[in-house]
N, C-alpha and C. Protein backbone atom coordinates (compact mmCIF):
# COMPACT_ATOMS: atom_id res chain seq x y z
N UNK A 1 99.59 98.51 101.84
CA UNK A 1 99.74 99.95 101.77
C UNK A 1 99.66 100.64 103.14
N UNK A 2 98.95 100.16 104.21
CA UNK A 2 98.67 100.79 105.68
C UNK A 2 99.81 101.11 106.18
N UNK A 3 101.17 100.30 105.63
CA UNK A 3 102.41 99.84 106.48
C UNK A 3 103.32 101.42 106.05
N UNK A 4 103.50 101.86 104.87
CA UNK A 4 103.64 102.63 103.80
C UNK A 4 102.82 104.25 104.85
N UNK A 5 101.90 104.05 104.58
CA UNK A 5 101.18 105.56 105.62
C UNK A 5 101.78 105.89 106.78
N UNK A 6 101.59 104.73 108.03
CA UNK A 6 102.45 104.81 109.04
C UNK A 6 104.19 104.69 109.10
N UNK A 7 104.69 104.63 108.29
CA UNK A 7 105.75 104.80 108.47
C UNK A 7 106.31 106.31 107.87
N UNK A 8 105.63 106.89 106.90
CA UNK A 8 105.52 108.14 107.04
C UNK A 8 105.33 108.95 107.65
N UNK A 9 104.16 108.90 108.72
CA UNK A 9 104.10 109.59 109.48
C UNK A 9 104.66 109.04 111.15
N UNK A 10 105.92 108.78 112.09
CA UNK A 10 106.09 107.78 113.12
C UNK A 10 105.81 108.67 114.28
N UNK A 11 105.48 110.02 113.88
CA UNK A 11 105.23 110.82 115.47
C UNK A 11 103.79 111.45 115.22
N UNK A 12 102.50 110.77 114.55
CA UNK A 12 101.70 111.38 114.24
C UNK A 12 100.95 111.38 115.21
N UNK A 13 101.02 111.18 116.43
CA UNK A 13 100.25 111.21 118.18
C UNK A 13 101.26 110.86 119.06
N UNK A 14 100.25 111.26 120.20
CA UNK A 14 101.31 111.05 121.73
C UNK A 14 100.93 109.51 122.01
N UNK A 15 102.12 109.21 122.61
CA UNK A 15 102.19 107.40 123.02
C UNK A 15 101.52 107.55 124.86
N UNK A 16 100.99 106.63 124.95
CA UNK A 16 100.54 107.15 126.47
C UNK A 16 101.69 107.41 127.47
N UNK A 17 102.44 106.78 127.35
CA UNK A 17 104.02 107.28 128.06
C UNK A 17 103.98 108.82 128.38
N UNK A 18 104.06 109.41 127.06
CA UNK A 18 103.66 110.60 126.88
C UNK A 18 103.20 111.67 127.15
N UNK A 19 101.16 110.84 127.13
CA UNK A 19 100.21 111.36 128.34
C UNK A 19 100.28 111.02 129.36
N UNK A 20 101.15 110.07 129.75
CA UNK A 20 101.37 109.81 131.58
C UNK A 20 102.59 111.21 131.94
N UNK A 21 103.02 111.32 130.84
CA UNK A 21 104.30 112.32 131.62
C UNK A 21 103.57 114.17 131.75
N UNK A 22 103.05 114.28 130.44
CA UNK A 22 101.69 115.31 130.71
C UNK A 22 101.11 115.86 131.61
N UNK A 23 100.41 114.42 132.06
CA UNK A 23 99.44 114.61 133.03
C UNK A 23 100.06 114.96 134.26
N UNK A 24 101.14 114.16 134.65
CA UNK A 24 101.88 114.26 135.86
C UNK A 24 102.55 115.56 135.57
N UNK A 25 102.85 116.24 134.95
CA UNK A 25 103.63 117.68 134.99
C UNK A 25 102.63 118.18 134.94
N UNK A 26 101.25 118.46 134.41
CA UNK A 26 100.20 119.78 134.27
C UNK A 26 99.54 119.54 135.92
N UNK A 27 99.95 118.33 136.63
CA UNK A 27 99.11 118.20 138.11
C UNK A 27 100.08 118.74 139.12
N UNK A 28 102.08 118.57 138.81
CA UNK A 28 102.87 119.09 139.49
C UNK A 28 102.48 120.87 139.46
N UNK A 29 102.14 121.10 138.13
CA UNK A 29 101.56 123.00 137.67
C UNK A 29 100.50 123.13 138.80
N UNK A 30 99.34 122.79 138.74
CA UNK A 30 98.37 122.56 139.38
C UNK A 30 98.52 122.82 140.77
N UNK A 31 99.69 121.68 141.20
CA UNK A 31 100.09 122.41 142.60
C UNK A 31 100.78 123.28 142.82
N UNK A 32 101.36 123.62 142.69
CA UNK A 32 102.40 124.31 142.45
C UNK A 32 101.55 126.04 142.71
N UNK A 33 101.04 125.79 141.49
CA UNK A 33 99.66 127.31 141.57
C UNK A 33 98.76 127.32 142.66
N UNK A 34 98.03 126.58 142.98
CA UNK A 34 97.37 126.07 144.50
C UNK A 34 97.89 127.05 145.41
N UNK A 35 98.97 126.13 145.57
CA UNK A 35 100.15 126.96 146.71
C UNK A 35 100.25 128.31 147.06
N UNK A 36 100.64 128.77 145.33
CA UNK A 36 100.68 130.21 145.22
C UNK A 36 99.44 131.10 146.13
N UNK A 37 98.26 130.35 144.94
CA UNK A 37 97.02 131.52 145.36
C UNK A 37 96.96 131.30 146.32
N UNK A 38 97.12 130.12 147.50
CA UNK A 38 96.58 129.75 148.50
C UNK A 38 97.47 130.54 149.67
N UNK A 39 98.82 131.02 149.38
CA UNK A 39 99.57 131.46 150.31
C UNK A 39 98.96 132.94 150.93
N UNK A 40 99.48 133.27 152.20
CA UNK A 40 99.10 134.40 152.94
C UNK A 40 99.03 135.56 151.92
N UNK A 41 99.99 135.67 151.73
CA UNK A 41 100.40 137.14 150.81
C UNK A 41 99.60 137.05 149.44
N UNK A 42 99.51 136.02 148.87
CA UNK A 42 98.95 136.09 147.66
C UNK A 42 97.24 136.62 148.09
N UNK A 43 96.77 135.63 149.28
CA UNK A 43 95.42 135.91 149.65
C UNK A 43 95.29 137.00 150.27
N UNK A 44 96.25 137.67 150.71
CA UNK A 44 96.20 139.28 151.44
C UNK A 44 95.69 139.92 150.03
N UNK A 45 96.52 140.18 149.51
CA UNK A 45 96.69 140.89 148.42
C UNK A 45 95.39 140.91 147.15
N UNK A 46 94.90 139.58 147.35
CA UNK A 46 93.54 139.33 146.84
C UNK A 46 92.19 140.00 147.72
N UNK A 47 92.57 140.24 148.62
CA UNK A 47 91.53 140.56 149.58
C UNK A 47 91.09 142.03 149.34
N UNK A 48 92.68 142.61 149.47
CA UNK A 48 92.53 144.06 149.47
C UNK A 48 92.10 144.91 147.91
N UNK A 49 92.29 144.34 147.10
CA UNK A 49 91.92 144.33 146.09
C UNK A 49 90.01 144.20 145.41
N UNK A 50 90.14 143.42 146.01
CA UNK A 50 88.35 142.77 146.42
C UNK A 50 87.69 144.09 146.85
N UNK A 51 88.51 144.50 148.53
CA UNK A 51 87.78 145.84 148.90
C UNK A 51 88.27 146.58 148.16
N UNK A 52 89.50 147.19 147.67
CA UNK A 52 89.49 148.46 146.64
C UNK A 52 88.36 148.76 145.69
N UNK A 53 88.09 147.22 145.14
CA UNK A 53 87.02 147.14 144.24
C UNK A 53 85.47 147.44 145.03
N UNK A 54 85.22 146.77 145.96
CA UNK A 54 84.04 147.34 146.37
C UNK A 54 83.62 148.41 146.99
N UNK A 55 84.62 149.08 147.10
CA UNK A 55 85.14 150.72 148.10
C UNK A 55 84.41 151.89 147.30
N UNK A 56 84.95 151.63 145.67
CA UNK A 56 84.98 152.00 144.88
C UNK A 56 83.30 152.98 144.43
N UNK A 57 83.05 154.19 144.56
CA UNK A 57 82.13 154.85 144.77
C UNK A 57 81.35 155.05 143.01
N UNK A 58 80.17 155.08 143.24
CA UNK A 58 79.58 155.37 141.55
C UNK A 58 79.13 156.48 141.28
């Protein structure tokens, strides 16, 4: 009967193939975003923001 279950269900998980291709695209994301925040302009723009926020009178 086991043979019968699994063949009902043939995509019921990821094959590690799968999670190898995953992993390697969510680490290409990973850099990819790095980059971003890490660039001049992105970190300018984070900065000034930072002081707007602490400028900011109560």
């Amino acid at each position: 009967m086991p043979v019968r279950r699994f063949a009902a269900c043939p995509d019921a998980g990821m094959t590690t193939a799968e999670y190898a291709v995953g992993t390697v695209a969510a680490c290409g994301f990973a850099a990819v975003l790095y980059k971003v925040v890490t660039s001049e302009a992105v970190s300018g723009a984070i900065a000034k923001l930072v002081e707007r926020a602490l400028d900011v009178g109560f």
